[in-house]
Protein backbone atom coordinates (compact mmCIF):
# COMPACT_ATOMS: atom_id res chain seq x y z
CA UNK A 1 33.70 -11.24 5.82
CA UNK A 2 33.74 -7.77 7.16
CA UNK A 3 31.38 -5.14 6.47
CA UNK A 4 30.49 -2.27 8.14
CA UNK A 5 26.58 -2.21 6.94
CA UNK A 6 24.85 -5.44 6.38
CA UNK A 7 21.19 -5.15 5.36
CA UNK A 8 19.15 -7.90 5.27
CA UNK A 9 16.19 -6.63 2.01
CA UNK A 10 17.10 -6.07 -1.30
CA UNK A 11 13.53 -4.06 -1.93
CA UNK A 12 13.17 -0.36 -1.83
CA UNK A 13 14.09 0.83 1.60
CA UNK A 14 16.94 -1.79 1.87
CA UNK A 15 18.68 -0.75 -1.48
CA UNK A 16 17.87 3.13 -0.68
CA UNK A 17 20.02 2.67 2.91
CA UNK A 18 22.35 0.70 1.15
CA UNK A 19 23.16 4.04 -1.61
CA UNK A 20 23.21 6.28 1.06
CA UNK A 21 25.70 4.40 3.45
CA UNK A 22 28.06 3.60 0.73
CA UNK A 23 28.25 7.11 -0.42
CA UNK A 24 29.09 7.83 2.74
CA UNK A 25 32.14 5.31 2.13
CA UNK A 26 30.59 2.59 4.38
CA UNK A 27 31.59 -1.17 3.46
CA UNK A 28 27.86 -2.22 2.69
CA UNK A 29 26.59 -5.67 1.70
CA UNK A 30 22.89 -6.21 0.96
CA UNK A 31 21.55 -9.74 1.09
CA UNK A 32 18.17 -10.68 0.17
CA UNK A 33 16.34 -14.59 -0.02
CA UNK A 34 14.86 -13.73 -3.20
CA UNK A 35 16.35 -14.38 -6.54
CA UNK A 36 16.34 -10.93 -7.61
CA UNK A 37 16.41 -7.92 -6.32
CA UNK A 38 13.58 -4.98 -6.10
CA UNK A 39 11.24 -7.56 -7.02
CA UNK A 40 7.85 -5.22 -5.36
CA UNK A 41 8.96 -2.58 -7.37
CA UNK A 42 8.89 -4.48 -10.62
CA UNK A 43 5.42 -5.75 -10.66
CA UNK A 44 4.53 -2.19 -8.88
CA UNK A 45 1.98 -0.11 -10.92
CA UNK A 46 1.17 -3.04 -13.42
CA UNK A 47 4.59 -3.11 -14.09
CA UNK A 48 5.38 0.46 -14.53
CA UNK A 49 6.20 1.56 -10.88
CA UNK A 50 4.23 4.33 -9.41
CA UNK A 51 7.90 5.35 -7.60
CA UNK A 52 6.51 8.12 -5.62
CA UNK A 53 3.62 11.15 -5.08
CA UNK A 54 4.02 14.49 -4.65
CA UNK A 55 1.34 15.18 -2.36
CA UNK A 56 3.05 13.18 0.31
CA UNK A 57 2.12 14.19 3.40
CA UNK A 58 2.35 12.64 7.32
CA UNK A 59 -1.30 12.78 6.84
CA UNK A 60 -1.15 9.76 4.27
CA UNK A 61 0.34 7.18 6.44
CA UNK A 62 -1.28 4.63 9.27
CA UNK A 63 0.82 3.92 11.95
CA UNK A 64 0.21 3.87 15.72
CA UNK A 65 2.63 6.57 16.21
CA UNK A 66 1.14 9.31 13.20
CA UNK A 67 4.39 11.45 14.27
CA UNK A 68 7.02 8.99 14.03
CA UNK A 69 6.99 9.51 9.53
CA UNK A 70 7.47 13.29 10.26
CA UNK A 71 11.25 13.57 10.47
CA UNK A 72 11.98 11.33 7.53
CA UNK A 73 9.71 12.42 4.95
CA UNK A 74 10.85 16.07 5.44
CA UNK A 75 14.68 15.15 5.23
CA UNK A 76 13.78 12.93 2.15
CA UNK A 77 10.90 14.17 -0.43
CA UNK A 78 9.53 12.93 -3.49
CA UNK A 79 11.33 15.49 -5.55
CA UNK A 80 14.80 14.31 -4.27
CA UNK A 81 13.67 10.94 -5.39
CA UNK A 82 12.69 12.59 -8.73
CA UNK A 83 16.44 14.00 -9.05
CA UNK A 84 17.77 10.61 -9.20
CA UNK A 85 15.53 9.46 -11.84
CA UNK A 86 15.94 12.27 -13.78
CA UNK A 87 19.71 12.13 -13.46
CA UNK A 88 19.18 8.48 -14.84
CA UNK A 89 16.95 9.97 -17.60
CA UNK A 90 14.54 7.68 -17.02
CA UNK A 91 11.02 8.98 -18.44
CA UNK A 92 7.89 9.58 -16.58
CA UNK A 93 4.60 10.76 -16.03
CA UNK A 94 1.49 12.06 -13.68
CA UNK A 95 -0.87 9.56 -13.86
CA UNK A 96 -3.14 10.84 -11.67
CA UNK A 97 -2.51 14.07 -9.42
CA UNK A 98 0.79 13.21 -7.95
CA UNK A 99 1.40 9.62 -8.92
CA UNK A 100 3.98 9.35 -10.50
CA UNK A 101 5.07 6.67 -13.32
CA UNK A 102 7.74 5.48 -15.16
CA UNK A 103 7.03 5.77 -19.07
CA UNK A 104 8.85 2.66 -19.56
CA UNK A 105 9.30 0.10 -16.88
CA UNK A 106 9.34 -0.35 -13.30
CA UNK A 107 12.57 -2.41 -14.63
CA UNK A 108 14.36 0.93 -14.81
CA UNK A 109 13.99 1.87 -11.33
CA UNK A 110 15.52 -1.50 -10.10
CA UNK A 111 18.62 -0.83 -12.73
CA UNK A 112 18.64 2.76 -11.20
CA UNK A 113 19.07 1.64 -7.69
CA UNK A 114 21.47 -0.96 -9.05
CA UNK A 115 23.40 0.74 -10.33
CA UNK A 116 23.43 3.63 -7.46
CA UNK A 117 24.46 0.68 -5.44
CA UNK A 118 27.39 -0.25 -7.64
CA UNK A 119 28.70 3.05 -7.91
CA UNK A 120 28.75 3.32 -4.25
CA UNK A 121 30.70 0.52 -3.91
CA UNK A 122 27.79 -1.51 -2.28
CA UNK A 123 28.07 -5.34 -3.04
CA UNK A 124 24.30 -6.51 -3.46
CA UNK A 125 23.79 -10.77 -3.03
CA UNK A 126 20.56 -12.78 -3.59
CA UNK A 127 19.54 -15.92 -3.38
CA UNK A 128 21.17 -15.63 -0.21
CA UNK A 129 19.42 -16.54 2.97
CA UNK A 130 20.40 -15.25 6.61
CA UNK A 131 20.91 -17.80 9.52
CA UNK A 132 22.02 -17.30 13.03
CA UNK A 133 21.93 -14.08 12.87
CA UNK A 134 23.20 -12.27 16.64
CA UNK A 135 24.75 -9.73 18.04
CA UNK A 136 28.58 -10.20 18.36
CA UNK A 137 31.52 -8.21 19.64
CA UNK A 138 31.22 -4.94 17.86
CA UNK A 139 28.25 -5.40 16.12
CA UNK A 140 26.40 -8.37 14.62
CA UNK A 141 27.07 -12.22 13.13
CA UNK A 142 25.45 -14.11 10.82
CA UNK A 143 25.91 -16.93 8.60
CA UNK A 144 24.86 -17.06 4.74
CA UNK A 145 25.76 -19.51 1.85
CA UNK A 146 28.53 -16.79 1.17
CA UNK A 147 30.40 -17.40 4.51
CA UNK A 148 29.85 -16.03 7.78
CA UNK A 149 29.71 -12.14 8.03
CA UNK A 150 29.86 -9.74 10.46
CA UNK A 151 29.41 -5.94 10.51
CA UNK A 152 29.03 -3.09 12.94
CA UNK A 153 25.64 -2.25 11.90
CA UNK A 154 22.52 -4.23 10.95
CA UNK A 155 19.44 -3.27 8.39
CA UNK A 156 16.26 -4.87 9.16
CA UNK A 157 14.49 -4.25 5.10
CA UNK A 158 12.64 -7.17 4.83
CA UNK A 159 8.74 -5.48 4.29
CA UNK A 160 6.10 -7.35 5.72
CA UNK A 161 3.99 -10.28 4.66
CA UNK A 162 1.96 -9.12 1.58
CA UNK A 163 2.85 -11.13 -1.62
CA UNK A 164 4.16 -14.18 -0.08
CA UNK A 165 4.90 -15.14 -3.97
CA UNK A 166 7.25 -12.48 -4.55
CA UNK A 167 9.27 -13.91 -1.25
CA UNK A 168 7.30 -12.32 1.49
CA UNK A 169 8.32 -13.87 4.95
CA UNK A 170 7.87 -12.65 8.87
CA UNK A 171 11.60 -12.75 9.00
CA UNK A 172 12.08 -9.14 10.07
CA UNK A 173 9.38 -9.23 12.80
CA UNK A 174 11.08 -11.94 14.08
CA UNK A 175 14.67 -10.16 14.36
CA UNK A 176 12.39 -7.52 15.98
CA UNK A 177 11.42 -9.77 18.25
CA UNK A 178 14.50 -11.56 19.18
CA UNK A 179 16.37 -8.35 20.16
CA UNK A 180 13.52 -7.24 22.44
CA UNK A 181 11.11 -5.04 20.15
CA UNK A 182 7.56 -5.60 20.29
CA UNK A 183 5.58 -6.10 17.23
CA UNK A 184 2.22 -4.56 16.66
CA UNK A 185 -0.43 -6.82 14.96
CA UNK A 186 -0.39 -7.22 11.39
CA UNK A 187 -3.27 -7.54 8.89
CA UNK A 188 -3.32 -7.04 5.28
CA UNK A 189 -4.06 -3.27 3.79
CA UNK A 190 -4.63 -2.47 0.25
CA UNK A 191 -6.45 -5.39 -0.34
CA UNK A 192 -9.52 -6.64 -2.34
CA UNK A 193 -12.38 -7.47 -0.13
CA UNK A 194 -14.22 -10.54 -0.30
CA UNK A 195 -18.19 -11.09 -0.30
CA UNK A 196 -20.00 -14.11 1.13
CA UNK A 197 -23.42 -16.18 1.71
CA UNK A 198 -26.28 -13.77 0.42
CA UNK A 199 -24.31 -11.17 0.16
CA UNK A 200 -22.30 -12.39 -2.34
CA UNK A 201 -25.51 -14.46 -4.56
CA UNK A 202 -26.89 -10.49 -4.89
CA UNK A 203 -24.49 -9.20 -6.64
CA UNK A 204 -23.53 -12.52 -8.83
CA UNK A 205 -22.79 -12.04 -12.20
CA UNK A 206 -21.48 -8.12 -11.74
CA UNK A 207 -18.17 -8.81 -11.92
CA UNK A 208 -16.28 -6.42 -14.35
CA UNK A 209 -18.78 -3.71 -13.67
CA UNK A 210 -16.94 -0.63 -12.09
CA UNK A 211 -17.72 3.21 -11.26
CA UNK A 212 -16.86 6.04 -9.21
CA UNK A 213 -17.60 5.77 -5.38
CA UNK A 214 -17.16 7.26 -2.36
CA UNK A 215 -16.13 4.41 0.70
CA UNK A 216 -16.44 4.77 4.36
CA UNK A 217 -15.45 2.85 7.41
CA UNK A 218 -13.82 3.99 10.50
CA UNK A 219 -13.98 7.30 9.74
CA UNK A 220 -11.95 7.46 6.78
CA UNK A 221 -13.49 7.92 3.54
CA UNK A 222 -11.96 7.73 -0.15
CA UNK A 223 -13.30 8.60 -3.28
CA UNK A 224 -12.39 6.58 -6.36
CA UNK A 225 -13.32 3.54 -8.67
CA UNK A 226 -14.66 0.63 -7.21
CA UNK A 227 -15.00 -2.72 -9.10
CA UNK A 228 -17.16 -5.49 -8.65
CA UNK A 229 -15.04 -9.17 -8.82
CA UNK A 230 -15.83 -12.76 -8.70
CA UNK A 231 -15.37 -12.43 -4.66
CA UNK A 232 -15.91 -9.19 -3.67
CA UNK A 233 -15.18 -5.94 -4.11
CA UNK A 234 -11.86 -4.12 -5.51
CA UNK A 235 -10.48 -1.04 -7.06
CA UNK A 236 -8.72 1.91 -5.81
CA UNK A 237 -11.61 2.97 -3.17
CA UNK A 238 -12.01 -0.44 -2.24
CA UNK A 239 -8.04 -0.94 -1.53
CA UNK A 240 -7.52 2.24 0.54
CA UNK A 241 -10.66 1.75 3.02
CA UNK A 242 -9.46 -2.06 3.29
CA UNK A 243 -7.05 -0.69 5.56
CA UNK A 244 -8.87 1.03 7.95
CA UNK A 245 -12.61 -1.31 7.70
CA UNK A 246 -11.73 -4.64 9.65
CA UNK A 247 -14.37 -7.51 10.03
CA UNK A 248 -17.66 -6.43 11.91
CA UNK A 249 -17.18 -2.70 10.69
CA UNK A 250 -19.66 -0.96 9.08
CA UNK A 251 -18.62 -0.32 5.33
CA UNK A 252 -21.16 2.07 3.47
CA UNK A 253 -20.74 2.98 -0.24
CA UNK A 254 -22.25 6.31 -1.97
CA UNK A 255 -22.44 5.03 -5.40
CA UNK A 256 -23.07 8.89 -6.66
CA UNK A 257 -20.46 10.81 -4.91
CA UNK A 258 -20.79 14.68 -5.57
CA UNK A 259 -24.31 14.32 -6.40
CA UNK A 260 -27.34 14.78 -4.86
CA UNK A 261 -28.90 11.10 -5.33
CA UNK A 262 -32.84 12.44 -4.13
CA UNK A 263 -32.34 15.59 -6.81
CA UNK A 264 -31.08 13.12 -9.66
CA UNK A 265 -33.90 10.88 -9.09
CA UNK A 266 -36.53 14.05 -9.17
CA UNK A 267 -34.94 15.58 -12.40
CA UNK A 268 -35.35 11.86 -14.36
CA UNK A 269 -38.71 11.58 -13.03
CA UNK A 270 -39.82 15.17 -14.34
CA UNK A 271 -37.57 14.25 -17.82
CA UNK A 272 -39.22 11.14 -17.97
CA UNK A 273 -42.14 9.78 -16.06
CA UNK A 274 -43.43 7.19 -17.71
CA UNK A 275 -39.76 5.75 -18.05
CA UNK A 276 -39.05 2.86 -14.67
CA UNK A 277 -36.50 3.11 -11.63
CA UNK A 278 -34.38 0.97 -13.37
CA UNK A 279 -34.38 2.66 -16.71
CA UNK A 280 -33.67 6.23 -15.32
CA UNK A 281 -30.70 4.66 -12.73
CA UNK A 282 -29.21 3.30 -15.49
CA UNK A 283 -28.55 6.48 -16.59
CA UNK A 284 -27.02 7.01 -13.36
CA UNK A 285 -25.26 4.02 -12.82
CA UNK A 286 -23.63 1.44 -14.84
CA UNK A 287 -26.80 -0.45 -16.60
CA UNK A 288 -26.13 -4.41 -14.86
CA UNK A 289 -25.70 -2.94 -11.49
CA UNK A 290 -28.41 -0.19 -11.86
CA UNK A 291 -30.82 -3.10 -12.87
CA UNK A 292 -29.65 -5.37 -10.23
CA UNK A 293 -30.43 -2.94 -7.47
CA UNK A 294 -33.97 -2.54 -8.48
CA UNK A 295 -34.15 -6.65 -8.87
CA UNK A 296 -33.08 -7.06 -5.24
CA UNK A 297 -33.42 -3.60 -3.58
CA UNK A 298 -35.59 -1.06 -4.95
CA UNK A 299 -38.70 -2.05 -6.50
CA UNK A 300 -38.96 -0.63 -10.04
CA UNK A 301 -42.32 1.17 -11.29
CA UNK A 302 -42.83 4.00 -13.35
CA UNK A 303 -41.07 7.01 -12.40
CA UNK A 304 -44.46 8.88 -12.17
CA UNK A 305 -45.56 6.73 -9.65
CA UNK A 306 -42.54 7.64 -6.94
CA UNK A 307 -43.62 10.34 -4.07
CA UNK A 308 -40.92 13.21 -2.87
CA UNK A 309 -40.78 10.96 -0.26
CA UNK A 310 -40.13 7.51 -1.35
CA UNK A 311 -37.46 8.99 -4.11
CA UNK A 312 -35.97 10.92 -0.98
CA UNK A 313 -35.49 7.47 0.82
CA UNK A 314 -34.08 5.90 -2.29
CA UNK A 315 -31.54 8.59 -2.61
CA UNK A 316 -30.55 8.34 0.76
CA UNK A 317 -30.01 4.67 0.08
CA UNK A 318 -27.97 4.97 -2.81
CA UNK A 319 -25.73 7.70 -0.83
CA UNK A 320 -25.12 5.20 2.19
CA UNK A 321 -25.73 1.64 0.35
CA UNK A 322 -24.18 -0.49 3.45
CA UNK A 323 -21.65 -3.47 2.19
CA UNK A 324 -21.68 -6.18 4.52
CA UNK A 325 -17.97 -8.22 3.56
CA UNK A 326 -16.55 -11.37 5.22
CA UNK A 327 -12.91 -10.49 5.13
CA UNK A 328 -10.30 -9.44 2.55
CA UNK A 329 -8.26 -11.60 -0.09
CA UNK A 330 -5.19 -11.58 2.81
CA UNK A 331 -1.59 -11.24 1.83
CA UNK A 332 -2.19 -13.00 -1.55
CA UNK A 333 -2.92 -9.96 -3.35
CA UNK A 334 -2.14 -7.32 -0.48
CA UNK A 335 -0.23 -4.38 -1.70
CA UNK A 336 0.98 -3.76 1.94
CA UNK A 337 1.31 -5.50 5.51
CA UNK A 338 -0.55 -3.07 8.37
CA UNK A 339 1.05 -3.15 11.88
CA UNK A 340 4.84 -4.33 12.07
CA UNK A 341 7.67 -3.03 14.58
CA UNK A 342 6.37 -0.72 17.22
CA UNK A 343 7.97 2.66 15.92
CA UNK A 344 7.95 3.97 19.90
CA UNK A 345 11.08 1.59 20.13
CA UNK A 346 12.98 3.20 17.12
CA UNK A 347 14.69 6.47 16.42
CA UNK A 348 12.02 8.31 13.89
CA UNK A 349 15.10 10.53 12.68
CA UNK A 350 17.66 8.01 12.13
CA UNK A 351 16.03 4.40 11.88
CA UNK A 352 18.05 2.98 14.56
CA UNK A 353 16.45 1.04 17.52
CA UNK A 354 16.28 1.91 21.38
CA UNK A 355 16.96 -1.32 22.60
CA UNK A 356 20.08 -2.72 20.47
CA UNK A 357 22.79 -0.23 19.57
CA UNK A 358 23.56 -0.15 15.53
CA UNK A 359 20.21 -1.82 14.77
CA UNK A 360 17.98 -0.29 12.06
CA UNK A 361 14.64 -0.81 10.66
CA UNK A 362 13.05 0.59 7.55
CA UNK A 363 10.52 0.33 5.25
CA UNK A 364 7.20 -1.88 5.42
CA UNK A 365 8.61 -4.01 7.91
CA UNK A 366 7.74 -1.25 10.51
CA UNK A 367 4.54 -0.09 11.77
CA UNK A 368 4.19 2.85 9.10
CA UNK A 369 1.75 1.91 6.13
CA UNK A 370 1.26 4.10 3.36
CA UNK A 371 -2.32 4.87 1.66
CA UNK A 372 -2.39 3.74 -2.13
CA UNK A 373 -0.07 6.14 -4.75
CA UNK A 374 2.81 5.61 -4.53
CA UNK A 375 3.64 6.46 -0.59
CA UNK A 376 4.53 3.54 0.35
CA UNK A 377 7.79 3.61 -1.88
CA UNK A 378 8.40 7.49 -0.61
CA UNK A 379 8.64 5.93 2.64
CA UNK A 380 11.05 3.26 1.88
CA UNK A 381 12.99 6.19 -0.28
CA UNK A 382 12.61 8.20 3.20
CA UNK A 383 13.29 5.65 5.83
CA UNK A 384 15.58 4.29 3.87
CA UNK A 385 17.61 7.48 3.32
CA UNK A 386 17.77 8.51 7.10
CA UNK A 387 19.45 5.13 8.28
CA UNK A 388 21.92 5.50 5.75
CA UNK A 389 22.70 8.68 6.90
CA UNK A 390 23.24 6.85 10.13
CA UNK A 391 24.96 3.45 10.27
């Protein structure tokens, strides 16, 4: 069989390239392991797709090269996505400033690109696994239970490793790798983070309990909720610093961001001196963790019995309350793979790789990770969208 595109990822970024280059009147065929196609996007945003953000911005990706999203993003913005789904009438909402959600399902974005695809003229196979894959006369070979195929240009869109349920493999870093690209380390980002020994035992039995926070590590800082779990730690603070803390850094928490914890503490103590540490932060903080705190951390007494001084250094603890985690729940539950393809190898304005004519890579599969909001999918709208333009 003869195509002129073949990409290999029937997710977000491959069936973006795959609209673009068959609007373009490119032969396109779009293979994919799984036995279904978009299946990210249809558990995405408890199963309502947060498609895209409007705030997207170069400054809301990791990636070793922080230029190499520039070109794409620009060419390809979240209101061009928001044309198409419009033009499909599908109904959504701002869930938060500049998420953006389907009303319905995340099913409607997969029939969307689906049917994109078909009108194109793309064929789209799954359940259909890629095997001796190489470069041939022309272009590239491979074999698949449909028959061998060839085609002049090849689409790496296979994400990374997070979800290994949903048919997450290393197969892309490993066509990286066997045309000469290097591959930058990968660790899991967006992830819950897990709790152990005695640091786990002191916060037993909170799990359930959430509130606002701000979280720090590396530098980076997010405010948003945190949640406490049977493991560890979670919600949508905890997922975006998981991708910048890594073992042995030093995670802090200020459990009363905005606020000034020392001036909250002197305002319940003239409101209510005779009332305990533990009574006051629970007005403060969500009553089982406020209590647990004083249990392990802050001996409770009556509020009139606290110096300037001693409510000063409780304050300052509460603003920089240092989490000590043993690691993060890995790919299980990862919304995103960190690291992949070394983007100083590819073309940032067309995809296309500097070592092997006519090969492209796009999406999570390279070394461009999105923070959580839905810019991880404007990438693979992006990315995808400037190798169609190209193969």
């Amino acid at each position: 069989m003869e195509y002129d595109v073949l990409v290999i990822g029937a997710g977000a970024a491959g069936l973006m390239t795959a609209i673009v280059a068959g609007g373009r009147g490119r032969r396109v065929l779009v293979v994919d392991h799984a036995n279904r196609a978009g299946k990210k996007i249809l558990m995405s945003g408890g199963g309502r797709c947060n498609f895209t953000n409007t705030a997207t911005a170069p400054a809301n990706f990791i990636s070793a090269n922080p230029h190499f999203c520039k070109s794409a993003l620009a060419r390809y913005t979240p209101w061009d996505f928001i044309a198409m789904v419009d033009r499909h009438r599908i109904a959504w909402h701002e869930k938060s400033p500049g998420q953006l959600f389907c009303d319905e399902s995340s099913k409607q974005i997969v029939r969307m690109l689906l049917d994109e695809c078909a009108a194109a003229g793309v064929r789209v196979e799954t359940g259909c696994a890629v095997s001796h894959l190489r470069a041939a006369a022309g272009g590239f070979a491979c074999d698949t239970p449909l028959g061998h195929v060839r085609a002049a240009s090849l689409v790496v869109a296979t994400g990374g490793l997070s979800i290994p349920s949903l048919g997450a493999t290393g197969f892309g870093y490993a066509v990286a790798e066997q045309f000469g690209h290097a591959v930058l380390p990968v660790r899991a980002g967006l992830v819950p983070l897990t709790l152990s020994g005695k640091h786990q035992e002191r916060f037993e039995g909170l799990a359930g309990v959430a509130l606002p926070v701000e979280a720090r590590a590396n530098g980076s800082a997010f405010r948003d909720a945190m949640l406490f779990t049977h493991r560890g730690l979670s919600g949508p603070a905890i997922l975006q610093i998981s991708s910048y803390w890594e073992p042995g850094t030093d995670l802090r928490v200020d459990l009363l961001p905005g606020r000034d914890a020392a001036d909250a503490l002197r305002e319940g103590r003239a409101e209510r001196p005779a009332a305990e540490l533990k009574t006051v932060l629970s007005g403060l903080l969500p009553r089982r963790l406020a209590e647990r705190l004083c249990e392990v951390w802050l001996p409770s007494k009556p509020m009139r019995q606290y110096r300037d001084a001693e409510l000063n250094g409780i304050g300052a603890q509460l603003s920089d309350w240092p989490v000590v985690c043993s690691g993060t729940e890995g790919y299980r539950t990862a919304e995103v793979t960190l690291g992949g393809v070394d983007t100083d190898e590819v073309s940032s304005s067309t995809m296309m790789s500097r070592r092997q004519h006519g090969l492209y890579f796009v999406g999570e599969v390279l070394d461009v990770t999105g923070h959580l909001g839905g810019y991880n999918f404007q990438w693979a709208w992006a990315s995808g969208h400037a190798a169609g333009l190209a193969t």
